[in-house]
N, C-alpha and C. Protein backbone atom coordinates (compact mmCIF):
# COMPACT_ATOMS: atom_id res chain seq x y z
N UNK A 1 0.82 -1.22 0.00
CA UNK A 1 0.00 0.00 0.00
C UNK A 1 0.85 1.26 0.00
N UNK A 2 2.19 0.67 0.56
CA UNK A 2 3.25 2.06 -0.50
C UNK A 2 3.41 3.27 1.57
N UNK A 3 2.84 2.14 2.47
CA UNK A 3 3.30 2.40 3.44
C UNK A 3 4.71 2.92 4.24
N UNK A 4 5.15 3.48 4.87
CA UNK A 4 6.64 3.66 5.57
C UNK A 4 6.69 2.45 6.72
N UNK A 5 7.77 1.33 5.87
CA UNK A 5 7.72 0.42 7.84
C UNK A 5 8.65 0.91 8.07
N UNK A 6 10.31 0.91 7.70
CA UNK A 6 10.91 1.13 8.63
C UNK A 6 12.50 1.68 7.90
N UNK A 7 13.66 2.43 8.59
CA UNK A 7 14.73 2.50 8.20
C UNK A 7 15.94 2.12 9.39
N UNK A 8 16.65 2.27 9.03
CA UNK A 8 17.94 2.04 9.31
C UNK A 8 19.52 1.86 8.78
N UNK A 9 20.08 2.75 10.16
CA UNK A 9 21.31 3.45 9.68
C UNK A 9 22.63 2.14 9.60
N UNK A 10 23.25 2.38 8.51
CA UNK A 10 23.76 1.53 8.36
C UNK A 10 25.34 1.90 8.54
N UNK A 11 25.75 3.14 8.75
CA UNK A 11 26.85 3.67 9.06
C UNK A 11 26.96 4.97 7.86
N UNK A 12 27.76 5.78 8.45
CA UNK A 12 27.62 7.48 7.82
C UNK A 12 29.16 7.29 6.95
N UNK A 13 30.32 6.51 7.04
CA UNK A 13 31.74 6.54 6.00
C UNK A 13 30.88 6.55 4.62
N UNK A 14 32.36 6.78 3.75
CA UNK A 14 31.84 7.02 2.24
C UNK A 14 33.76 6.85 1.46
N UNK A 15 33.43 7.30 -0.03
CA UNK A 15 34.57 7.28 -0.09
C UNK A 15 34.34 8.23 -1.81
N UNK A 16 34.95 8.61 -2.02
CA UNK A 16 35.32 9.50 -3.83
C UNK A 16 34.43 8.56 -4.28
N UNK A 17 34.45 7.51 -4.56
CA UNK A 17 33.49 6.70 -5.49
C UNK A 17 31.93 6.55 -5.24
N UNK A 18 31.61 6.56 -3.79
CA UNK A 18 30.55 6.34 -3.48
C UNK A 18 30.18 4.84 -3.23
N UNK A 19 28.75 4.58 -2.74
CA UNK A 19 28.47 2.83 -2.30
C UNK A 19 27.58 2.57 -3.67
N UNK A 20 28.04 1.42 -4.26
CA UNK A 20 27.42 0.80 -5.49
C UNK A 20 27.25 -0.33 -4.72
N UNK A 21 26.90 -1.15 -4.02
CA UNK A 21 26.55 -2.64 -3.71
C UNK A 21 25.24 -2.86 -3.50
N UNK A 22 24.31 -3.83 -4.63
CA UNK A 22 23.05 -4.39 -3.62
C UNK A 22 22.87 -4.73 -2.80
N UNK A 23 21.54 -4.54 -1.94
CA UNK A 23 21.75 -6.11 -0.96
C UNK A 23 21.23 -6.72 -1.51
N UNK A 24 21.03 -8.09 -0.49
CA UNK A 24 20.88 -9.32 -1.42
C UNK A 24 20.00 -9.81 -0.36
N UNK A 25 18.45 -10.53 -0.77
CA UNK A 25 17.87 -11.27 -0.51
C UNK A 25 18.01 -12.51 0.31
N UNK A 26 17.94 -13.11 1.46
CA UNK A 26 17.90 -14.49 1.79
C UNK A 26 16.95 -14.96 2.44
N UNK A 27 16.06 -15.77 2.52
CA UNK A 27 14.63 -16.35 3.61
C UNK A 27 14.34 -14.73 3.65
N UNK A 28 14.41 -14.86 5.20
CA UNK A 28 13.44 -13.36 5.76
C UNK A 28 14.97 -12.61 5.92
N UNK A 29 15.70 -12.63 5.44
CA UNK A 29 17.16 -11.57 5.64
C UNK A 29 17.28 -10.47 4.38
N UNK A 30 17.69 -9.47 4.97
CA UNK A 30 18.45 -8.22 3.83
C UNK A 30 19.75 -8.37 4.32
N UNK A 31 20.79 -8.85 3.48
CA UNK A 31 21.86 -8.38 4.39
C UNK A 31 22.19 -7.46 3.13
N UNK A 32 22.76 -6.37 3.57
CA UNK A 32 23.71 -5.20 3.17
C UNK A 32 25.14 -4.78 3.39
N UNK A 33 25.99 -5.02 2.22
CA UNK A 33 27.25 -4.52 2.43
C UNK A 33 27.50 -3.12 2.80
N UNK A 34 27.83 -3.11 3.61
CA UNK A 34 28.15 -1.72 4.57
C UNK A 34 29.44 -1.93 4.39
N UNK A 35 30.44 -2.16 3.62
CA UNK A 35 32.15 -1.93 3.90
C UNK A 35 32.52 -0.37 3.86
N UNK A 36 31.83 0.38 2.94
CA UNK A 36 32.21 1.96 3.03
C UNK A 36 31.51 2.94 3.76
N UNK A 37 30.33 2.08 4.42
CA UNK A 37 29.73 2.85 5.51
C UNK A 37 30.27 2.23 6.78
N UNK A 38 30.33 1.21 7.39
CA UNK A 38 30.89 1.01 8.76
C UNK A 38 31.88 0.08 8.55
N UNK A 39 32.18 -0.50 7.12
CA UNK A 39 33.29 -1.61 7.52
C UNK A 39 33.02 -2.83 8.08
N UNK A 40 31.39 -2.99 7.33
CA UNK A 40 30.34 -4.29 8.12
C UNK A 40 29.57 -5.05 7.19
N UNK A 41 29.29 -6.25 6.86
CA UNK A 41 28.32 -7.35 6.50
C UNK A 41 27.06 -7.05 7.70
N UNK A 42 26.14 -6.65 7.06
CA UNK A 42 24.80 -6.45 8.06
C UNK A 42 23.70 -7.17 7.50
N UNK A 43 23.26 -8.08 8.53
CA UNK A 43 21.81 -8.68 7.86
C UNK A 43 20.57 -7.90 8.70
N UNK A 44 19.91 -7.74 8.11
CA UNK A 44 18.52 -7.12 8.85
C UNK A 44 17.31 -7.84 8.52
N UNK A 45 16.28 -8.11 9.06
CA UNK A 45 15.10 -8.70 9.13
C UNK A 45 14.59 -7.75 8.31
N UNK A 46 13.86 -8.57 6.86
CA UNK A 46 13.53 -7.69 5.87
C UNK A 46 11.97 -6.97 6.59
N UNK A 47 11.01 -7.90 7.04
CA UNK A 47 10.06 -6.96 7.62
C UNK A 47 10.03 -6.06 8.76
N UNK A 48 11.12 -6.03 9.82
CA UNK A 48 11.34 -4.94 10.83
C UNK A 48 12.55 -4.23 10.68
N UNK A 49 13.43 -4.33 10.05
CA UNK A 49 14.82 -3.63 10.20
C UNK A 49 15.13 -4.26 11.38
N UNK A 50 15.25 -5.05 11.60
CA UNK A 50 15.86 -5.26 13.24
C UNK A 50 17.40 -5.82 12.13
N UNK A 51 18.39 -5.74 13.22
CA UNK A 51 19.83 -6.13 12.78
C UNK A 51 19.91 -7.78 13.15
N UNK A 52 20.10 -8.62 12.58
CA UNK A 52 20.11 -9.72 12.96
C UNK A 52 21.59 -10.39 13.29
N UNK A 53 22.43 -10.40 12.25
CA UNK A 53 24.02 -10.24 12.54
C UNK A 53 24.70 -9.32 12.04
N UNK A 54 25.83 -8.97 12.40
CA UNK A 54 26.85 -8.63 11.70
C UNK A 54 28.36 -8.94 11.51
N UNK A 55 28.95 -9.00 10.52
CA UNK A 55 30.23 -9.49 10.32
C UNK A 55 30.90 -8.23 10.05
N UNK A 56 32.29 -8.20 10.48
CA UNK A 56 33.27 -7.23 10.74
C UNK A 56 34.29 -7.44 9.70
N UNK A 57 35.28 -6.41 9.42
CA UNK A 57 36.37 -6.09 8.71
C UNK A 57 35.81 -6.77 7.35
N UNK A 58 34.59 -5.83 6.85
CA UNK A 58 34.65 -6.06 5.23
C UNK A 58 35.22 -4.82 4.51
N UNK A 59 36.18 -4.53 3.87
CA UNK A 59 37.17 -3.24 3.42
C UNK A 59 37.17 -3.36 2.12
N UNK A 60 37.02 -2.21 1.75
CA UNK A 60 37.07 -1.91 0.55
C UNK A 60 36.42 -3.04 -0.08
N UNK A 61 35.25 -2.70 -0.48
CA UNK A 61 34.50 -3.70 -1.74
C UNK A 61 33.10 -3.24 -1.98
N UNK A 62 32.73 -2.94 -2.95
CA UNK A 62 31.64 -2.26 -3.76
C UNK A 62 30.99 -3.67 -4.36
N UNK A 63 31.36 -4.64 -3.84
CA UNK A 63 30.69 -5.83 -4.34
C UNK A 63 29.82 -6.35 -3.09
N UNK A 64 28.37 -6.67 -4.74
CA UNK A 64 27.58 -7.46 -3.73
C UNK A 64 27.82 -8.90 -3.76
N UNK A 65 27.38 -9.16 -2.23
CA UNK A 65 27.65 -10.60 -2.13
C UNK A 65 26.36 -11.75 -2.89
N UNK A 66 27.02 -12.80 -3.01
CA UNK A 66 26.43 -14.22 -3.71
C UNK A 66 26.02 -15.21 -2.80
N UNK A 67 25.08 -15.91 -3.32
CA UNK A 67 24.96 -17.67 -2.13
C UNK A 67 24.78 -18.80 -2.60
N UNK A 68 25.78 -19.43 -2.80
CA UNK A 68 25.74 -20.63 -3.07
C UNK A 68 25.76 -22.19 -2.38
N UNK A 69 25.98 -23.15 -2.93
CA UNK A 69 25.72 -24.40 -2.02
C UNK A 69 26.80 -25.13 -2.61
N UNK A 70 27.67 -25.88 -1.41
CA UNK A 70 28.65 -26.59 -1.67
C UNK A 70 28.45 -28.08 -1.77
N UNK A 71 29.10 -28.75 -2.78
CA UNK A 71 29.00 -30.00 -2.53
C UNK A 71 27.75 -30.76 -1.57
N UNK A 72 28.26 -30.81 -0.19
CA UNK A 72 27.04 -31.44 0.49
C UNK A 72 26.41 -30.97 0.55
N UNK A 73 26.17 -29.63 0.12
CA UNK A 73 24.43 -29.04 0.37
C UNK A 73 24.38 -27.99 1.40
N UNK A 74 25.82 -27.22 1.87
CA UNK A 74 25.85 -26.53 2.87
C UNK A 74 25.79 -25.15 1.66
N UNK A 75 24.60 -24.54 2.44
CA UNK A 75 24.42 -22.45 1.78
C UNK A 75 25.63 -21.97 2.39
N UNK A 76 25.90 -20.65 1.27
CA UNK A 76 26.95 -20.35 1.87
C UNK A 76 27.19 -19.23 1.25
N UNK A 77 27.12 -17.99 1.85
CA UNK A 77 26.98 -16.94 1.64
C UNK A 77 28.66 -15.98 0.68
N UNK A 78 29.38 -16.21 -0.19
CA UNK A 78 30.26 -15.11 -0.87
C UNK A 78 30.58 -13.89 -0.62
N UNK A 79 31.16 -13.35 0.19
CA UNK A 79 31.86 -12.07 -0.17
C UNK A 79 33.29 -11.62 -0.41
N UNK A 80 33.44 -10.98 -1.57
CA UNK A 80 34.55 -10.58 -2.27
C UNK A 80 34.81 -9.29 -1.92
N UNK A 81 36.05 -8.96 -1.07
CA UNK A 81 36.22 -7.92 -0.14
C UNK A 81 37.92 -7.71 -0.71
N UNK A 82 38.48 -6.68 -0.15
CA UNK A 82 39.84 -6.57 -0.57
C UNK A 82 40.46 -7.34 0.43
N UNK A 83 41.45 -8.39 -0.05
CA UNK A 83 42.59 -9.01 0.33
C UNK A 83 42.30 -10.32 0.42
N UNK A 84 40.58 -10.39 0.69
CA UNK A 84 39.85 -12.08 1.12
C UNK A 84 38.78 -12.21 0.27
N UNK A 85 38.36 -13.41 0.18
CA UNK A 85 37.13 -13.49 0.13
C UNK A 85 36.88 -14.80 1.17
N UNK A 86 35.55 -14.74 1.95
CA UNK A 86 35.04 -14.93 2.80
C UNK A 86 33.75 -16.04 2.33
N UNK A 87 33.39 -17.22 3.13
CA UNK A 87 32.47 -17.83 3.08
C UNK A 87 31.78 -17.61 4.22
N UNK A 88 30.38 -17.29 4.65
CA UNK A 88 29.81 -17.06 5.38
C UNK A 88 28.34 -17.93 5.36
N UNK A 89 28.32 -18.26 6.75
CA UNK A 89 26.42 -18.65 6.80
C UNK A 89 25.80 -17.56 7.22
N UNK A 90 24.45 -17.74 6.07
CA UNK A 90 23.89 -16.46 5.66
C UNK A 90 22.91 -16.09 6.47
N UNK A 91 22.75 -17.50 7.17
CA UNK A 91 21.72 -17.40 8.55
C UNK A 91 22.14 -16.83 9.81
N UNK A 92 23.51 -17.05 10.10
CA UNK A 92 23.86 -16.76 11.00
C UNK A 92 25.27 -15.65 10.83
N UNK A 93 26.07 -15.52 10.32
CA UNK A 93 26.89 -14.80 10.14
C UNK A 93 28.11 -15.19 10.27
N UNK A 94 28.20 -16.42 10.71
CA UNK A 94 29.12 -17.06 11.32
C UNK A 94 30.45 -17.20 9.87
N UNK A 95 31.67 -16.99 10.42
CA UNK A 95 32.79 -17.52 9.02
C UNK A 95 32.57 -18.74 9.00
N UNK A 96 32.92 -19.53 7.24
CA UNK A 96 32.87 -20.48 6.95
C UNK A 96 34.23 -21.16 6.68
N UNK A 97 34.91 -20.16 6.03
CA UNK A 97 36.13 -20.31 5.87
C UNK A 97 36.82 -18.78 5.00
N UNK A 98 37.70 -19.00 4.60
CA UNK A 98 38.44 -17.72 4.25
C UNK A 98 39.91 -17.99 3.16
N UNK A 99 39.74 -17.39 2.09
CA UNK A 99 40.68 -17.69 1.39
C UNK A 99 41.57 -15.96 0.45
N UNK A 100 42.45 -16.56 0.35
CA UNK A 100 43.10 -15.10 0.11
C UNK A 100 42.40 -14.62 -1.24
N UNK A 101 42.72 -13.47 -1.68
CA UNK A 101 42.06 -13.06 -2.94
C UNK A 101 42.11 -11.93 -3.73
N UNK A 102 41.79 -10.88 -3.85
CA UNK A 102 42.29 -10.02 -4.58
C UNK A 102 43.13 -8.69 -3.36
N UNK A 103 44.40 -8.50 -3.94
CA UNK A 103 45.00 -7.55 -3.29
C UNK A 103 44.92 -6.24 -3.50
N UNK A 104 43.53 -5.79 -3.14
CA UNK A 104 43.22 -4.52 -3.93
C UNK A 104 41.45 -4.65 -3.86
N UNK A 105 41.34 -3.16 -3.55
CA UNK A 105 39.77 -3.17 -4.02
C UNK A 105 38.66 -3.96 -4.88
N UNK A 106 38.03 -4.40 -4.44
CA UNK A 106 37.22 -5.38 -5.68
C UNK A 106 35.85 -4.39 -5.38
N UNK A 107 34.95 -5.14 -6.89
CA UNK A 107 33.91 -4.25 -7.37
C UNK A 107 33.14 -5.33 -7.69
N UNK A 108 33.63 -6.56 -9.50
CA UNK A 108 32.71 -7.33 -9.64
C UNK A 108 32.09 -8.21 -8.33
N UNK A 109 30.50 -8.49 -8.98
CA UNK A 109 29.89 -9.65 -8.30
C UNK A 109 30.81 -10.93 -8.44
N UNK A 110 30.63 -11.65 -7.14
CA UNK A 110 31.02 -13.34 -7.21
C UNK A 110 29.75 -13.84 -8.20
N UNK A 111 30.54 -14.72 -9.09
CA UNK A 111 29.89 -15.38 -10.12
C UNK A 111 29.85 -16.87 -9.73
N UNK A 112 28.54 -17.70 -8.95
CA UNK A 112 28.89 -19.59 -8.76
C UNK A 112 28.16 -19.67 -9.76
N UNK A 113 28.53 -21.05 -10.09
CA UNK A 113 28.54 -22.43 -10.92
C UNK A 113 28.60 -23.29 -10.31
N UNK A 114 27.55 -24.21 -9.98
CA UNK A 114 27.70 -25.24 -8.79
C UNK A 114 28.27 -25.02 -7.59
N UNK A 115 29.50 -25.94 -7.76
CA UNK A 115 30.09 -25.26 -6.52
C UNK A 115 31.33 -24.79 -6.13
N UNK A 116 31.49 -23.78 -7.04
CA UNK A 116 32.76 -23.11 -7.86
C UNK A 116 32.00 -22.00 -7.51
N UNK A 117 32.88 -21.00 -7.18
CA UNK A 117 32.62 -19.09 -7.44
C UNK A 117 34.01 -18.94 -7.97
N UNK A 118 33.47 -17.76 -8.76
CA UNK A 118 34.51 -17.08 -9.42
C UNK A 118 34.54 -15.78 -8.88
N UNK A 119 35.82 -14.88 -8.39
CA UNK A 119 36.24 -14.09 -7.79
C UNK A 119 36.79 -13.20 -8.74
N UNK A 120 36.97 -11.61 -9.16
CA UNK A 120 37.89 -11.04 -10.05
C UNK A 120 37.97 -9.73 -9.56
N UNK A 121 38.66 -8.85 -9.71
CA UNK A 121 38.78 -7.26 -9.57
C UNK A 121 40.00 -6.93 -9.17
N UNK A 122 40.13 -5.56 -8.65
CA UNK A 122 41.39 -5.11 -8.57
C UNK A 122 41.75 -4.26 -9.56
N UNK A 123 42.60 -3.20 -9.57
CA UNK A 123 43.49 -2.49 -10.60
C UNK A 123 44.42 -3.47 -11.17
N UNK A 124 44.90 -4.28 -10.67
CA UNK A 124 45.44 -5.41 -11.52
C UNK A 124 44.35 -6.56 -12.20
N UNK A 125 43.32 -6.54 -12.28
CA UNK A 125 42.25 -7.23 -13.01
C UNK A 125 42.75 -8.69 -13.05
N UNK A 126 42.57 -9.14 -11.87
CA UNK A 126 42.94 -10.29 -11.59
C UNK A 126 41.43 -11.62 -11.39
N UNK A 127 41.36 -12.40 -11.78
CA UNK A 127 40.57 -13.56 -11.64
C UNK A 127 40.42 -14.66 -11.32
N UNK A 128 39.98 -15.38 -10.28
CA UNK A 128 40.40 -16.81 -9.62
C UNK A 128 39.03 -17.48 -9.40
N UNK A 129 39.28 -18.95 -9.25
CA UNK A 129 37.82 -19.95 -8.71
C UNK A 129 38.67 -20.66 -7.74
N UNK A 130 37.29 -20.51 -7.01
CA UNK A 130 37.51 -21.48 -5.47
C UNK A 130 36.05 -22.08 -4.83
N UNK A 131 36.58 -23.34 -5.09
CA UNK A 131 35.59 -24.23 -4.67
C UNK A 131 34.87 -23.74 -3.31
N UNK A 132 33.44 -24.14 -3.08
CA UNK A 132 32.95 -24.07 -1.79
C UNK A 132 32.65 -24.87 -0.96
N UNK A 133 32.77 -24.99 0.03
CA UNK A 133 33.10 -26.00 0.90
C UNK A 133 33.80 -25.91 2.05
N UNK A 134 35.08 -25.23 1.58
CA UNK A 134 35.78 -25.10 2.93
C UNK A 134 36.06 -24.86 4.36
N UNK A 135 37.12 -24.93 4.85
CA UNK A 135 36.98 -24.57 6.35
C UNK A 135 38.06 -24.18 7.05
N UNK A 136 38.15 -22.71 7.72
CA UNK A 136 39.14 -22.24 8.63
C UNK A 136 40.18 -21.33 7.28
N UNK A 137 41.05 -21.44 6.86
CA UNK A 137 41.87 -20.85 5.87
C UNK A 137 42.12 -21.92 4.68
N UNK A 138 41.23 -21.29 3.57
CA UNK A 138 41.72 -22.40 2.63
C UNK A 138 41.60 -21.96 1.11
N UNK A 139 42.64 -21.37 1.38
CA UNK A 139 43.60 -21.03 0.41
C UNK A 139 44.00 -22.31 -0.64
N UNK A 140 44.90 -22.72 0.28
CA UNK A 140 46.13 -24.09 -0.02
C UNK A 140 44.76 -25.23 -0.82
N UNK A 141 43.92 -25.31 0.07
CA UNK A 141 42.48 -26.86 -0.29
C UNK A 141 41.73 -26.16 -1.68
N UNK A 142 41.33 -24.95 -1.61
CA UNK A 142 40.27 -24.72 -2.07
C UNK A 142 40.03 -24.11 -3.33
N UNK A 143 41.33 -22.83 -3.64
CA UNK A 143 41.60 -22.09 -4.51
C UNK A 143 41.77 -22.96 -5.50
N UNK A 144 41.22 -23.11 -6.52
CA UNK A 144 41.55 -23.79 -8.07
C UNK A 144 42.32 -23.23 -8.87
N UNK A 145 42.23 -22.40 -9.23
CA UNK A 145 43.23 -21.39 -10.42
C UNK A 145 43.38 -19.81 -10.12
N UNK A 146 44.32 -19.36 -10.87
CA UNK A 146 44.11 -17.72 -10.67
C UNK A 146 44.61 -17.45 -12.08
N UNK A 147 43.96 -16.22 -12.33
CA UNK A 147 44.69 -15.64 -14.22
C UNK A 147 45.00 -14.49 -13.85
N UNK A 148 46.09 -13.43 -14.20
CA UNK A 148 46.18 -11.92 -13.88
C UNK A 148 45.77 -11.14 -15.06
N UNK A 149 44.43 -11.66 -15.62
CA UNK A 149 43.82 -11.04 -16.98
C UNK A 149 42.65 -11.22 -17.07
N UNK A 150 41.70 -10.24 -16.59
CA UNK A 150 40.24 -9.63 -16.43
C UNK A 150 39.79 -8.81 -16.10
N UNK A 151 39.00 -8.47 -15.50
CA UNK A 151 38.19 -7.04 -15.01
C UNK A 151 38.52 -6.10 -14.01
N UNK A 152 38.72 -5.02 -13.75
CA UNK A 152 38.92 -4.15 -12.40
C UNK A 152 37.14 -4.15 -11.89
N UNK A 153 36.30 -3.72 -13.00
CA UNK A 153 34.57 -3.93 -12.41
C UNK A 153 33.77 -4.47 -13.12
N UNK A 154 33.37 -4.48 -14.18
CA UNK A 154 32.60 -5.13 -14.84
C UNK A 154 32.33 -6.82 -14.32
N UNK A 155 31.72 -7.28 -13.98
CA UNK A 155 31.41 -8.66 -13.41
C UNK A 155 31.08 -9.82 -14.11
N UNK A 156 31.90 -10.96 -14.54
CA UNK A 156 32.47 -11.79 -15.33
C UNK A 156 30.36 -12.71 -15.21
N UNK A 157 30.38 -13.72 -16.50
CA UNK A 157 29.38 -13.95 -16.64
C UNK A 157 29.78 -15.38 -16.48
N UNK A 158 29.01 -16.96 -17.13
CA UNK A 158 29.35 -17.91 -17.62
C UNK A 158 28.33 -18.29 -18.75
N UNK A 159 29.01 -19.24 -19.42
CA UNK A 159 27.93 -19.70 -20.73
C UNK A 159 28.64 -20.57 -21.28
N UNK A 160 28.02 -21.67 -21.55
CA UNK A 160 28.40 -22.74 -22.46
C UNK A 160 29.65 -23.48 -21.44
N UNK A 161 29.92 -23.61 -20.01
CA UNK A 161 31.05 -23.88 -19.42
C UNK A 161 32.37 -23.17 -20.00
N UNK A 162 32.09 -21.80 -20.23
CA UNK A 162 33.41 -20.97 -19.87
C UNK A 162 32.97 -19.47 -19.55
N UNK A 163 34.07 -18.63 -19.04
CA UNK A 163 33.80 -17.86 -17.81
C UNK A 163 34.36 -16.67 -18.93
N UNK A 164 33.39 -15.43 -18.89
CA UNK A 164 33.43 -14.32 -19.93
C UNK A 164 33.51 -13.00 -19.04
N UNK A 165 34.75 -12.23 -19.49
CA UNK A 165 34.31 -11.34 -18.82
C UNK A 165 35.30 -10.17 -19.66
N UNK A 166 34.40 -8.83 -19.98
CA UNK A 166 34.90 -7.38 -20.77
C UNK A 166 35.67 -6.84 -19.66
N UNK A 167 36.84 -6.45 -19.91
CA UNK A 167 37.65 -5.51 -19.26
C UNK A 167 37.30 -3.90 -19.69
N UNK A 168 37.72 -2.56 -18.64
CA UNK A 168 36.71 -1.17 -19.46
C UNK A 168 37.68 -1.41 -20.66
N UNK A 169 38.75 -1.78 -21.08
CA UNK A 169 39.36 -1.70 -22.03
C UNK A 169 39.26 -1.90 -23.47
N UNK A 170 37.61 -2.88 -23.18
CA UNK A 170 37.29 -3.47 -24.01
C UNK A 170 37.44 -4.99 -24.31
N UNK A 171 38.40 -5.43 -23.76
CA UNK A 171 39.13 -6.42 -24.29
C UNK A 171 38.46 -7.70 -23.35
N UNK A 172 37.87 -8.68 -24.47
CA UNK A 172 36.96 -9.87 -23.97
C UNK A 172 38.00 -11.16 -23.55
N UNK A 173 37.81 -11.30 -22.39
CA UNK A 173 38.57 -12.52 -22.08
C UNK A 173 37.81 -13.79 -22.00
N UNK A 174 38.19 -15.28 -22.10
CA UNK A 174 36.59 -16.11 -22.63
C UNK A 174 37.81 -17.08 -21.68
N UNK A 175 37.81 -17.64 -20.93
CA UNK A 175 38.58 -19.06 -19.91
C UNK A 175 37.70 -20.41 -19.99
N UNK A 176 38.28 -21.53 -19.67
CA UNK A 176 37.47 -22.82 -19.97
C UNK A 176 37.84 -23.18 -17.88
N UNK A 177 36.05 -23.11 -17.42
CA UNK A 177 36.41 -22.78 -15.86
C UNK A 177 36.23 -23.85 -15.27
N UNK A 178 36.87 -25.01 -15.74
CA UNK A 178 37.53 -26.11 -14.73
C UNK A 178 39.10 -25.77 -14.65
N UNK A 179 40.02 -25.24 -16.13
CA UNK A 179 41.32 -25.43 -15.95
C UNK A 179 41.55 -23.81 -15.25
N UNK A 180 41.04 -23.06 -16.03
CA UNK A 180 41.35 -21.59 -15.97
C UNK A 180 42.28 -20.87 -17.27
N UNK A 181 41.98 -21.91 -18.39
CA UNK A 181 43.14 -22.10 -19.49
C UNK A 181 42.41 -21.11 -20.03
N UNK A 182 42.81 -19.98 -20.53
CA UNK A 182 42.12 -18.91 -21.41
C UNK A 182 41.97 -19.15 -22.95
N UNK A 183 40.70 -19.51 -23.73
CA UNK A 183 40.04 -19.77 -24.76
C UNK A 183 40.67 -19.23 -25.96
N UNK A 184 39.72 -17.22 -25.60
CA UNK A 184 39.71 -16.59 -26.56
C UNK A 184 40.64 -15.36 -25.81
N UNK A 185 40.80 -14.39 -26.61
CA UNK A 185 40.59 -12.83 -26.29
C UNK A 185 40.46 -11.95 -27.63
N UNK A 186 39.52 -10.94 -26.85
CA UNK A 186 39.47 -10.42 -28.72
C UNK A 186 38.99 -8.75 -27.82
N UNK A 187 39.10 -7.85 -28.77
CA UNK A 187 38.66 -6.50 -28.08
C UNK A 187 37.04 -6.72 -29.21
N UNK A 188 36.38 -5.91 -28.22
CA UNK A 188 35.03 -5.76 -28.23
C UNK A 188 34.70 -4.35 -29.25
N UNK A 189 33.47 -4.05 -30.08
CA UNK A 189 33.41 -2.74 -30.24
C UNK A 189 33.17 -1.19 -29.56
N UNK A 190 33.40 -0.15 -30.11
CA UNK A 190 32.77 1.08 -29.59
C UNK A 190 34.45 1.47 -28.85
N UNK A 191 34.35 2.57 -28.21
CA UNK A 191 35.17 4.01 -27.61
C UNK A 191 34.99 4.12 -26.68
N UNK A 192 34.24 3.91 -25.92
CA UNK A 192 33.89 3.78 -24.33
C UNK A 192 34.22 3.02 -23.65
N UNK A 193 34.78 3.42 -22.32
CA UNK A 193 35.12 1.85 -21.60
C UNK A 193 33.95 1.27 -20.88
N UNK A 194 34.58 0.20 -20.30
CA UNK A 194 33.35 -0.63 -20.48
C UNK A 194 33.35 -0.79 -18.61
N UNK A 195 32.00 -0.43 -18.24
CA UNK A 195 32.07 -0.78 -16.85
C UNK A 195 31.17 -1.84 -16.20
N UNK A 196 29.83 -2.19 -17.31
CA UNK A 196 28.74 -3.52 -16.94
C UNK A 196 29.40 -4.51 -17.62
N UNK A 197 28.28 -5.64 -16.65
CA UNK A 197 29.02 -6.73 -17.32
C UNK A 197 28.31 -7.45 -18.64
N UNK A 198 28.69 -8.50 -19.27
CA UNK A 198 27.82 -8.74 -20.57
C UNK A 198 26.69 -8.85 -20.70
């Protein structure tokens, strides 16, 4: 009926760029990336605003988070933050595990495929998959591949089992995302750089 239920402050930081991140939907959860407002993963109860958890030291990342399901069937919440990316339960907030990841600001969305996410960003436009599943630091178990050739923002897609993604440069990178063996590359048309994804 276009009623007012409710708001809430999610922290007053900012930065030259501004906050680009959705939130993202789960059961009865909003959680919202707050990294440039408080430096927080916040879930809120979509019908009261009440805060339900929050997770700490998310830095620098204009990316919204993903949820996927690992192998046995465990949800598991994605976020691609600078230096980590993070597995989280989305119910509870709790870490799942933690694996290293881009050294540098990230922007694209985590992209899963079963039970694979794909990770990319950075001023070095860097790109990696890491299985889900893990537990405690897992780096060493979990990380599958890394390429140092893709996107700073634009957010990588999949199709046909390989992983696509426009750099602003233009320049299309196409990987086959079990090895991480890069396909194609070809520059794209037009003068503009490119900041969405395909």
């Amino acid at each position: 009926e276009g009623n007012y239920l409710w708001q809430v402050d999610v922290g007053s930081g900012s930065d030259h760029f501004g906050s680009a991140a959705s939130p993202r939907l789960y059961e009865n959860l909003l959680i919202v990336n707050a990294s440039l407002e408080c430096g927080r993963l916040i879930a809120l109860d979509k019908f009261s605003g009440t805060v339900k958890w929050m997770f700490d030291n998310v830095m620098r990342t204009w990316s919204t988070p993903s949820i996927g399901k690992s192998k046995d069937g465990r949800t598991e919440l994605v976020m691609n933050q600078s230096f980590f990316v993070n597995g989280i339960d989305p119910l509870t907030g709790k870490k799942l595990w933690t694996v290293d990841g881009i050294q540098d600001y990230v922007v694209p969305i985590p992209v899963i495929h079963e039970d694979v996410v794909y990770i990319s960003g950075g001023k070095s436009s860097r790109i990696m998959a890491i299985q889900l599943g893990g537990s405690s630091d897992a780096t060493e178990s979990h990380k599958l591949w890394e390429s140092p050739l893709a996107a700073n923002v634009p957010s990588p897609i999949i199709h046909d089992n390989s992983l696509c993604v426009v750099g602003e440069n233009r320049i299309l990178q196409q990987y086959d995302i079990r090895s991480g063996k890069q396909i194609t590359k070809a520059r794209v048309g037009g003068k503009q750089r490119v900041f969405a994804p395909l």
